[in-house]
Protein backbone atom coordinates (compact mmCIF):
# COMPACT_ATOMS: atom_id res chain seq x y z
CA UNK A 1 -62.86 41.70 106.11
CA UNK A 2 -59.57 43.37 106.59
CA UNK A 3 -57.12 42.89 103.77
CA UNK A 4 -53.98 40.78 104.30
CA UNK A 5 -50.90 42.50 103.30
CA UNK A 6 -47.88 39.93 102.37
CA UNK A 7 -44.37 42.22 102.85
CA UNK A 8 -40.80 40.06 101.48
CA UNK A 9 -37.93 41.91 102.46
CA UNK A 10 -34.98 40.18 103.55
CA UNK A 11 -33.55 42.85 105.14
CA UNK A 12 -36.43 44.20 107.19
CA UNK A 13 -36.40 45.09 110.99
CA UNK A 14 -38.48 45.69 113.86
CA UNK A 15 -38.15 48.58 115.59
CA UNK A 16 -35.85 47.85 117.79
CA UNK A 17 -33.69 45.43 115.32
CA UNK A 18 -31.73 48.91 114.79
CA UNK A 19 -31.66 48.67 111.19
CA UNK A 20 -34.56 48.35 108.31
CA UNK A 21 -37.11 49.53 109.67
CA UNK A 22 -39.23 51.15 106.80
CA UNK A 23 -41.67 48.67 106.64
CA UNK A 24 -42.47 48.33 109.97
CA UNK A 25 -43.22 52.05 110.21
CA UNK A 26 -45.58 51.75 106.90
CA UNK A 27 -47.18 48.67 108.78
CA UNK A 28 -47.95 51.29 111.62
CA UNK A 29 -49.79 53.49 109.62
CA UNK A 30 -51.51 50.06 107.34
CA UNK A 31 -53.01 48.70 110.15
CA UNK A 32 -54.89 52.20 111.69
CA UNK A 33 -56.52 51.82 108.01
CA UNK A 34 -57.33 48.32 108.18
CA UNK A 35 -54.56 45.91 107.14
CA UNK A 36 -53.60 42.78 108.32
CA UNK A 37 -49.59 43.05 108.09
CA UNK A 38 -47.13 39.99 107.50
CA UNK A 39 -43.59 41.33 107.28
CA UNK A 40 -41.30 37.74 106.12
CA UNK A 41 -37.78 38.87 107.09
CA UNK A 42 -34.51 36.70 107.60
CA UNK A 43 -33.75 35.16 110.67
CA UNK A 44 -30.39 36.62 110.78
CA UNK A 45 -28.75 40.19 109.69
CA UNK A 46 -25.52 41.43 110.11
CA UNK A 47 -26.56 45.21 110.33
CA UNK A 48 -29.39 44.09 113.32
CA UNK A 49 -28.45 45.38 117.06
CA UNK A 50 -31.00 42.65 118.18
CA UNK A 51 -31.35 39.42 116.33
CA UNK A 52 -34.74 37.85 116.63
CA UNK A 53 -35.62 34.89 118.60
CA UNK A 54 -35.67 31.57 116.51
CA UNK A 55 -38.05 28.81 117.47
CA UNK A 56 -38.16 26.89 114.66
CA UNK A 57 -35.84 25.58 111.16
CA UNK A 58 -38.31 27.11 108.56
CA UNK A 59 -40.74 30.03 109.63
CA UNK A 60 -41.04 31.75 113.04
CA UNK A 61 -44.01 33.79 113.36
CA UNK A 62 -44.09 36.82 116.36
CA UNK A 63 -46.70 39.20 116.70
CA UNK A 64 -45.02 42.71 117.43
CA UNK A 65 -47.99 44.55 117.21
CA UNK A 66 -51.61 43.84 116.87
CA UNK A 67 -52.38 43.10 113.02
CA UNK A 68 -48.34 43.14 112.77
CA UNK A 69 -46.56 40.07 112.26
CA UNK A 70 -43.26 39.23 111.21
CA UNK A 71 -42.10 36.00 109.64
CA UNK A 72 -38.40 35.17 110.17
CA UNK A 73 -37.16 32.68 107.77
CA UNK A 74 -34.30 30.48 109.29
CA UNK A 75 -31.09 31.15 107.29
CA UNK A 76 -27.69 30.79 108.67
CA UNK A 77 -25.93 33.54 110.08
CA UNK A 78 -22.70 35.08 107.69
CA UNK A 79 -20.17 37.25 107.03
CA UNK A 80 -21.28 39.86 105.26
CA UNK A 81 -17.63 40.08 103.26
CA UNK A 82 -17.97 36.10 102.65
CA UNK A 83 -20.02 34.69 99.73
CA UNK A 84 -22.21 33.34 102.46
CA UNK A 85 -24.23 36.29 102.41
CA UNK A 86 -24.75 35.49 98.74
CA UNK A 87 -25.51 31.79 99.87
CA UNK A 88 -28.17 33.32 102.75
CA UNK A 89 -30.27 35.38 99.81
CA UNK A 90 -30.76 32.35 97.98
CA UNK A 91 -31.81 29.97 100.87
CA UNK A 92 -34.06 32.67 101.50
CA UNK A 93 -35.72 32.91 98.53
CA UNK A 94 -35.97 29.36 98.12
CA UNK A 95 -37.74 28.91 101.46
CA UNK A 96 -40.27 31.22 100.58
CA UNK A 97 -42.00 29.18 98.11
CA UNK A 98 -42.75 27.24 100.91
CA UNK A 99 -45.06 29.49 102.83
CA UNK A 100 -48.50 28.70 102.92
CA UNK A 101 -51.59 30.08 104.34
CA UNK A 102 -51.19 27.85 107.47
CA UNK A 103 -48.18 29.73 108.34
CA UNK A 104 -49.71 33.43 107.46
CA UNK A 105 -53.24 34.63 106.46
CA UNK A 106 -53.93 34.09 102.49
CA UNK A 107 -52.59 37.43 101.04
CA UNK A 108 -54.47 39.97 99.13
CA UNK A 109 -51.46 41.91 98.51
CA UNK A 110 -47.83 40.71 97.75
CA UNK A 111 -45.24 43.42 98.27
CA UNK A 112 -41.49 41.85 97.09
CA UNK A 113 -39.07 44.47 98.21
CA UNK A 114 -35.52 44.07 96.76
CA UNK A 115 -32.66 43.51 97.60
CA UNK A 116 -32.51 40.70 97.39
CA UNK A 117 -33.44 40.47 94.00
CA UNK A 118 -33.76 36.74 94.13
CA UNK A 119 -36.65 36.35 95.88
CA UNK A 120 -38.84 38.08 93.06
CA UNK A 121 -39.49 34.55 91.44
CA UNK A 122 -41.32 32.78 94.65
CA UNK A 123 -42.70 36.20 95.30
CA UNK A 124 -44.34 35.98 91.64
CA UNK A 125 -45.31 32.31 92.16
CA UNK A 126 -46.89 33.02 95.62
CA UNK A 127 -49.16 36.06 94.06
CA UNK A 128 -50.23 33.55 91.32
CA UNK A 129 -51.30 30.46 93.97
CA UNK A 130 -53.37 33.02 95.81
CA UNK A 131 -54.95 35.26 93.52
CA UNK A 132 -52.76 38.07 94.88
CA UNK A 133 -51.87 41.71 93.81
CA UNK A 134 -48.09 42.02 93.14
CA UNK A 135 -46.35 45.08 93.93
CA UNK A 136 -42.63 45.39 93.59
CA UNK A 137 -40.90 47.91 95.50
CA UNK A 138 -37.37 48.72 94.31
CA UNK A 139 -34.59 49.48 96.86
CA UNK A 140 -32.27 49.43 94.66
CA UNK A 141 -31.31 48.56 90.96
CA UNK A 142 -30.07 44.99 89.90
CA UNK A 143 -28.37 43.80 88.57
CA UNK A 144 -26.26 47.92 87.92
CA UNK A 145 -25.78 48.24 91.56
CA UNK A 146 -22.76 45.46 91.46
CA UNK A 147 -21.96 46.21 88.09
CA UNK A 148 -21.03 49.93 88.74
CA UNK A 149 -20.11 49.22 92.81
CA UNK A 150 -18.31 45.95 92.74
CA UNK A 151 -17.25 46.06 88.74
CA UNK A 152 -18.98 42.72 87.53
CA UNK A 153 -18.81 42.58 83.96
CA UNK A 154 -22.66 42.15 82.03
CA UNK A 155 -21.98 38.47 80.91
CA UNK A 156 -21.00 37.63 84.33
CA UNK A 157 -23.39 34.67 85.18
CA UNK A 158 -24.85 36.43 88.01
CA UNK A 159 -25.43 39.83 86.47
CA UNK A 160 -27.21 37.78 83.94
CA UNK A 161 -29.81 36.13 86.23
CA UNK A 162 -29.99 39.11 87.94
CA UNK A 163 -31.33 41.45 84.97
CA UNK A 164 -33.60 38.32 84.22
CA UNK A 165 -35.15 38.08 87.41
CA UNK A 166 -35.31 42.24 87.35
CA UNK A 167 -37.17 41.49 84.04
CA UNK A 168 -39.61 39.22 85.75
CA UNK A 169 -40.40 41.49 88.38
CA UNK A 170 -41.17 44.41 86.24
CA UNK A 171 -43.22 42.62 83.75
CA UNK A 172 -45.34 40.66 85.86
CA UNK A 173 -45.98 43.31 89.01
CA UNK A 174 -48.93 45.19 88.98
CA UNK A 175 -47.17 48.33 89.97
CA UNK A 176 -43.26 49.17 90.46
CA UNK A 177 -42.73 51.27 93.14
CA UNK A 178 -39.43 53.14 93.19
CA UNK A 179 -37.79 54.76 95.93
CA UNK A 180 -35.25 56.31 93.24
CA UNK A 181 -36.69 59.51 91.58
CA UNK A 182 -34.82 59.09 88.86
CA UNK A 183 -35.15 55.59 87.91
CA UNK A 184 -38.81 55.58 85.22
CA UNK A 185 -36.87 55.70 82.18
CA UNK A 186 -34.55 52.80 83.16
CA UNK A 187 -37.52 50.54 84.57
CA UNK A 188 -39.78 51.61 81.92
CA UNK A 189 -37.67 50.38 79.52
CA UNK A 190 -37.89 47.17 80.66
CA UNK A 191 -41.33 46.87 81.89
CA UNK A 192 -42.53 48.54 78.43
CA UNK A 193 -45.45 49.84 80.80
CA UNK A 194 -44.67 53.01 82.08
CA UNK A 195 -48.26 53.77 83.96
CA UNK A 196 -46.92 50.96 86.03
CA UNK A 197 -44.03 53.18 87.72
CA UNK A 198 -44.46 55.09 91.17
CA UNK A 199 -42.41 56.97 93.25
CA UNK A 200 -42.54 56.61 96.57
CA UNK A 201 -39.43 57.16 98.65
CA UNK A 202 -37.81 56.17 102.16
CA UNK A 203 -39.56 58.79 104.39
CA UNK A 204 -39.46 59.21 108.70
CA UNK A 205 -41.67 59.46 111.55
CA UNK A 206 -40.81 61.82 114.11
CA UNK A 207 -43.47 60.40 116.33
CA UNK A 208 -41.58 56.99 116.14
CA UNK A 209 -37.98 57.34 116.11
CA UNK A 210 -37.52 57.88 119.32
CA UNK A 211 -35.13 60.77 121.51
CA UNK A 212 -33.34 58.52 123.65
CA UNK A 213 -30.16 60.24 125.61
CA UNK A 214 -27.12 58.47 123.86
CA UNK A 215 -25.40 58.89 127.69
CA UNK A 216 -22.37 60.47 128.69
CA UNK A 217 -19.98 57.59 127.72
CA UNK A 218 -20.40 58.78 123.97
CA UNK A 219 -20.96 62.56 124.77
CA UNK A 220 -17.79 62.70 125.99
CA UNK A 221 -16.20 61.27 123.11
CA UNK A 222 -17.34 64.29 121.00
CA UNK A 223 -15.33 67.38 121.86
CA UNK A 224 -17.76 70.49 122.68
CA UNK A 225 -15.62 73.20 122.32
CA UNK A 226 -14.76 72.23 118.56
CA UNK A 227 -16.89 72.48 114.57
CA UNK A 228 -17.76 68.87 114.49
CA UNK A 229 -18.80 67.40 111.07
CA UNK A 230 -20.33 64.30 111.62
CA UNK A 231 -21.30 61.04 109.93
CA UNK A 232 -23.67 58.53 111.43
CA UNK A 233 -24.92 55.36 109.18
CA UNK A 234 -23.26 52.25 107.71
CA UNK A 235 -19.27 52.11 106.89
CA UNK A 236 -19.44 50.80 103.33
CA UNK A 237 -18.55 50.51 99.84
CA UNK A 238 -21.48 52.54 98.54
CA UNK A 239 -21.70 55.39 101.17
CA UNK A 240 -18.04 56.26 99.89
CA UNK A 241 -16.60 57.12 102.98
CA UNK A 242 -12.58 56.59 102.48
CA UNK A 243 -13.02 60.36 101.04
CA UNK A 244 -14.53 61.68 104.22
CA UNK A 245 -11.75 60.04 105.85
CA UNK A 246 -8.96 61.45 103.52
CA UNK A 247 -10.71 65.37 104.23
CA UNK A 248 -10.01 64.51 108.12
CA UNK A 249 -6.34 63.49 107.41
CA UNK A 250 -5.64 66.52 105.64
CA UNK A 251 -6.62 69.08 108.30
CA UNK A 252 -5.70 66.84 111.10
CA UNK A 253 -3.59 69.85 112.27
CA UNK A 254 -6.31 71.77 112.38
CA UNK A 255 -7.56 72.22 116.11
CA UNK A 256 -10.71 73.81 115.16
CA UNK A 257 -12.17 71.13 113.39
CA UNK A 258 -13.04 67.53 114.71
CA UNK A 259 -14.84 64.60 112.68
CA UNK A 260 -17.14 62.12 114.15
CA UNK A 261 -17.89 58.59 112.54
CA UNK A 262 -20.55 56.64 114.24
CA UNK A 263 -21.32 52.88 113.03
CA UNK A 264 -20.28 49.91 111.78
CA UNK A 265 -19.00 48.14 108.74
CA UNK A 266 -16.56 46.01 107.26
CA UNK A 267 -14.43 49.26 106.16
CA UNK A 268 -14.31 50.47 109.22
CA UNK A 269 -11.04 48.51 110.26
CA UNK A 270 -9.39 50.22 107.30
CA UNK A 271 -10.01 53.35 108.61
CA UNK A 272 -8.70 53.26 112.26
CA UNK A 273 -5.72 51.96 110.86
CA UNK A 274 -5.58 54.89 108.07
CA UNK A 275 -5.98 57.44 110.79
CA UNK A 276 -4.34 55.57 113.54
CA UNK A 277 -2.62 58.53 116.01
CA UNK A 278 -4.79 61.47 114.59
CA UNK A 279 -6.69 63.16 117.24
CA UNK A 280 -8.89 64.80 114.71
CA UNK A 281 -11.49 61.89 114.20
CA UNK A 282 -13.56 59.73 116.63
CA UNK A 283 -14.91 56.55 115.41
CA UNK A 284 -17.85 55.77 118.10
CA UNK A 285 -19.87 52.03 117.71
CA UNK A 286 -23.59 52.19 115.71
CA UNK A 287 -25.96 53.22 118.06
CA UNK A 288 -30.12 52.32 118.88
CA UNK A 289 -31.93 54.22 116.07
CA UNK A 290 -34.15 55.97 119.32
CA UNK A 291 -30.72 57.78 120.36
CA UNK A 292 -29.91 59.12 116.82
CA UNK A 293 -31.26 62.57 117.23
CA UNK A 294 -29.65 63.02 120.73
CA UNK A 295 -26.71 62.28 119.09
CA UNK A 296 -27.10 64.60 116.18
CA UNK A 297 -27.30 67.89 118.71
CA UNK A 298 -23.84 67.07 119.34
CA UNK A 299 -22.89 68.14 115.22
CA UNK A 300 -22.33 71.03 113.84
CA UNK A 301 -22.58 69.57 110.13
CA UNK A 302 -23.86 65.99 109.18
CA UNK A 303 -22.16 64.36 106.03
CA UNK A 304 -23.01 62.26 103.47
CA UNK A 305 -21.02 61.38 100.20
CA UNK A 306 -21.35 58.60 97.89
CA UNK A 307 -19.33 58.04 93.95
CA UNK A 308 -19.62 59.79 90.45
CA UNK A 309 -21.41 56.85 88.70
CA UNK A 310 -23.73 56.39 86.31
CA UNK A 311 -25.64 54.39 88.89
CA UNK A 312 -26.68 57.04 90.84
CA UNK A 313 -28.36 59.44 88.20
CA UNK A 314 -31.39 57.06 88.51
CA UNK A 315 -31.37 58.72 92.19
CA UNK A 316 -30.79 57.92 95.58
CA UNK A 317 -32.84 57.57 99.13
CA UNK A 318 -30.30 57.43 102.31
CA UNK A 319 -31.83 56.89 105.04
CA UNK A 320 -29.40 59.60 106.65
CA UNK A 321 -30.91 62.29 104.56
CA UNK A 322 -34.16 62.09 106.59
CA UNK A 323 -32.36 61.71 110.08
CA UNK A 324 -29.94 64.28 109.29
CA UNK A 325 -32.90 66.83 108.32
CA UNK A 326 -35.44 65.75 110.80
CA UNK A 327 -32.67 67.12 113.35
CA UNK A 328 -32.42 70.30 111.50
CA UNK A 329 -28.48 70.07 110.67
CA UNK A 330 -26.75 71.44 107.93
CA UNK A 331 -25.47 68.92 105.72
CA UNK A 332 -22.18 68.56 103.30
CA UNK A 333 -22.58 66.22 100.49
CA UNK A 334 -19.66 64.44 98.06
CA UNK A 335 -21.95 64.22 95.28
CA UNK A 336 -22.89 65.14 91.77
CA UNK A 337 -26.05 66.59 90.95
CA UNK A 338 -29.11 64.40 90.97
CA UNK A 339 -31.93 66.08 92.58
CA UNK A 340 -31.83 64.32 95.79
CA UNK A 341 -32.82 65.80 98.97
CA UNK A 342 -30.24 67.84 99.50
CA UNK A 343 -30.45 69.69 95.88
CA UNK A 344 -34.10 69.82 96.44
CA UNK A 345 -34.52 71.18 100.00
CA UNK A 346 -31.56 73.76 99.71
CA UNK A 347 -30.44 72.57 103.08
CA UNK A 348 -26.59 72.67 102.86
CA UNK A 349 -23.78 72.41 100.51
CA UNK A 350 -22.79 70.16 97.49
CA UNK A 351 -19.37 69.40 96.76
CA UNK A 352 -17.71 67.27 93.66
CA UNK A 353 -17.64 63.75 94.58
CA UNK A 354 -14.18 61.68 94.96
CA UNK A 355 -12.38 64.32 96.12
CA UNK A 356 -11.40 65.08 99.75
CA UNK A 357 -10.18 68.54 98.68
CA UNK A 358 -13.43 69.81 97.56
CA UNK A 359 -15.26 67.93 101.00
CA UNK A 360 -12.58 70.62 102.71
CA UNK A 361 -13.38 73.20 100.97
CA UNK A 362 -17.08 72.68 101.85
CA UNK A 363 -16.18 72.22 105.61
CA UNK A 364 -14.42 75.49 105.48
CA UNK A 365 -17.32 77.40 104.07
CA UNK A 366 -19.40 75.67 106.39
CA UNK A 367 -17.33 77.10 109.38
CA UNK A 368 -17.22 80.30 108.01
CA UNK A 369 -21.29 80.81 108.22
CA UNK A 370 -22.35 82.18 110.88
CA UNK A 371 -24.38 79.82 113.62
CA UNK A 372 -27.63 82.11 112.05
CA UNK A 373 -27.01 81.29 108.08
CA UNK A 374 -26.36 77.64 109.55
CA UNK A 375 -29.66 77.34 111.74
CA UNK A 376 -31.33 78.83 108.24
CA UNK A 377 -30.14 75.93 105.99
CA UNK A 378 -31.36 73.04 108.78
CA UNK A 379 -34.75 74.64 108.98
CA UNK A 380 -35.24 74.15 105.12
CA UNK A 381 -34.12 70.89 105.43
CA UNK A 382 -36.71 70.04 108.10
CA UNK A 383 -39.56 71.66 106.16
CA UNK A 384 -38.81 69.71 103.41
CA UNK A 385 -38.60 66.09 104.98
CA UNK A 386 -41.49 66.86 107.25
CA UNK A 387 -43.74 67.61 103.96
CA UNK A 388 -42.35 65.29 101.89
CA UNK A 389 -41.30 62.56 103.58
CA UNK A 390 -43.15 61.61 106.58
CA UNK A 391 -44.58 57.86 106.69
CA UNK A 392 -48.32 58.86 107.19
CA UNK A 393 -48.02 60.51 103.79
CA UNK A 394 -45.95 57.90 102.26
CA UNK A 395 -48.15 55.51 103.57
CA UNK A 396 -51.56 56.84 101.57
CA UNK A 397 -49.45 56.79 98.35
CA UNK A 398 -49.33 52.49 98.88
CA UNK A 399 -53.12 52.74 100.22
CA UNK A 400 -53.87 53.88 96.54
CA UNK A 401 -52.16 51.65 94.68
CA UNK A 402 -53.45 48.56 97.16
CA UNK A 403 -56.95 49.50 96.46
CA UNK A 404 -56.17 50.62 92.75
């Protein structure tokens, strides 16, 4: 009898929700070996393109795929700059305790993925009703990720039940998977168990993600005739953009050079108004993940950038990387050293972080390659997330540790 595979992520999408979409592309490759595949999701996201369909006020189940089902728990919908998102992660979670085997197949397998990191405690108590495995997958690290992005102090209240529930999810999971490199000594130290730590990163399909034309309302947006470094993901805090933005103000005289920003996020007003009357940037609306790499041919350069913090020398795994690479560009990261993919593959050029003069000077030596040493740095990159990174790969590593 196939094994039923329980998957909590808040945050996760179908494949056409446009956004969070890893484990729906693992669920792909679970099911060819067997699975049975509940993915519980919220009912509402504000990074979707598509919200789901809502039939009912606690769980609506739809069946995407055969042996693929997703679970939306109703929450309400919120701004994501409003404590309401905060409000909407702990509805969640709470709801959750409340699923039952009438609602999904018994589980043999719970899989809590955070953020957010509140829904670790159900996750634990729904593992123990049914006799399940329980894997945690971590996204991200809580309670450091708002201490070092939004400042909270350690005592705050939240930060405090935060690293608690971190605590409880480390100690009572069977294994911690990681998609942060860097992260064993931190999590070890908490778990005390370090056998218990795995590493198995974001990753990409290039059978799945699609080539859809983007059209020729947005191609004509992006000038042809210029060196285009481009940026296509979320406008946030964490992807450190305002210094991406201050490189394109200081060469906005330049004629040469043209910068592309394509998504959405709650900076984003900020920045039109920062480089309101420049002709030097183009800020162009998120786009279907299937049109990504049609819309990547039109960059010379991709970029990605994030802070010096200590947050980040536990690792990172953008999303973007694999995109970016898959497509064979040359990227520019704003970074410090931390072996990420970049580092690794040798497939473009790191820069000090926080500082729009050294992002120029990394756009400049970028223009000054030729289109051959260019092409050579995007090849490595593709190598490297084709071997390293692709989901039928990934996807063998969790196959272990399910049958472990």
């Amino acid at each position: 009898m196939a094994k039923t595979i329980w998957v909590i992520n808040q945050f996760a999408g179908k494949q056409d929700s446009g956004w969070g979409e890893r484990h729906y592309y693992f669920a792909r490759h679970w099911v060819q070996k067997g699975y049975d595949v509940k993915i519980i999701s919220g009912s509402f996201n504000h990074l979707f393109k598509i919200q789901p369909k809502i039939t009912s006020k606690t769980f609506t189940t739809e069946t995407v795929e055969k042996n693929i089902t997703f679970c939306w728990v109703k929450i309400a919908k919120y701004n994501p700059e409003s404590v309401f998102k905060l409000w909407s992660m702990i509805v969640f979670s709470y709801k959750i305790f409340f699923l039952s085997k009438r609602v999904l197949n018994k589980p043999d397998i719970v899989l809590i993925s955070s953020m957010p990191i509140f829904s670790v405690l159900p996750a634990y108590f729904l593992s123990e009703k049914y006799k399940a495995k329980l894997l945690f997958e971590v996204r991200d690290l809580w309670p450091q990720t708002p201490i070092h992005l939004k400042g909270y102090k350690k005592w705050h209240p939240m930060v405090l039940l935060m690293a608690s529930l971190e605590k409880l999810g480390y100690r009572k999971a069977k294994y911690i998977i990681s998609v942060l490199p860097n992260s064993s000594e931190y999590i070890n130290k908490i778990s005390k168990k370090p056998k218990k730590w795995v590493y198995i990163p974001n990753g990409i399909d290039k059978n799945m993600v699609g080539n859809e034309s983007i059209g020729n309302d947005i191609k004509k947006q992006i000038p042809s005739d210029k060196f285009v470094i481009g940026y296509a993901g979320t406008v946030g805090l964490a992807n450190a953009m305002g210094d991406f933005i201050s490189a394109s103000i200081i060469l906005k005289d330049n004629n040469d050079i043209h910068f592309v920003m394509v998504g959405e996020g709650y900076l984003k007003k900020d920045y039109l108004k920062e480089t309101k009357g420049n002709s030097n940037i183009t800020f162009i609306p998120k786009i279907d993940k299937s049109k990504v790499q049609d819309l990547l041919k039109l960059f010379n350069v991709c970029y990605v950038g994030r802070f010096d913090l200590p947050l980040y020398k536990h690792g990172v795994s953008y999303n973007k990387y694999f995109d970016y690479m898959l497509a064979k560009k040359t990227i520019l990261e704003s970074s410090s050293l931390i072996k990420d993919p970049v580092e690794l593959s040798g497939c473009g050029i790191i820069v000090k972080p926080e500082s729009a003069e050294a992002i120029v000077e990394g756009i400049n030596a970028l223009y000054n390659m030729t289109q051959a040493e260019r092409d050579k740095l995007g090849k490595r990159g593709y190598k490297y997330v084709i071997k390293h990174h692709n989901f039928e790969f990934l996807s063998e590593k969790y196959i272990d540790l399910f049958e472990s």
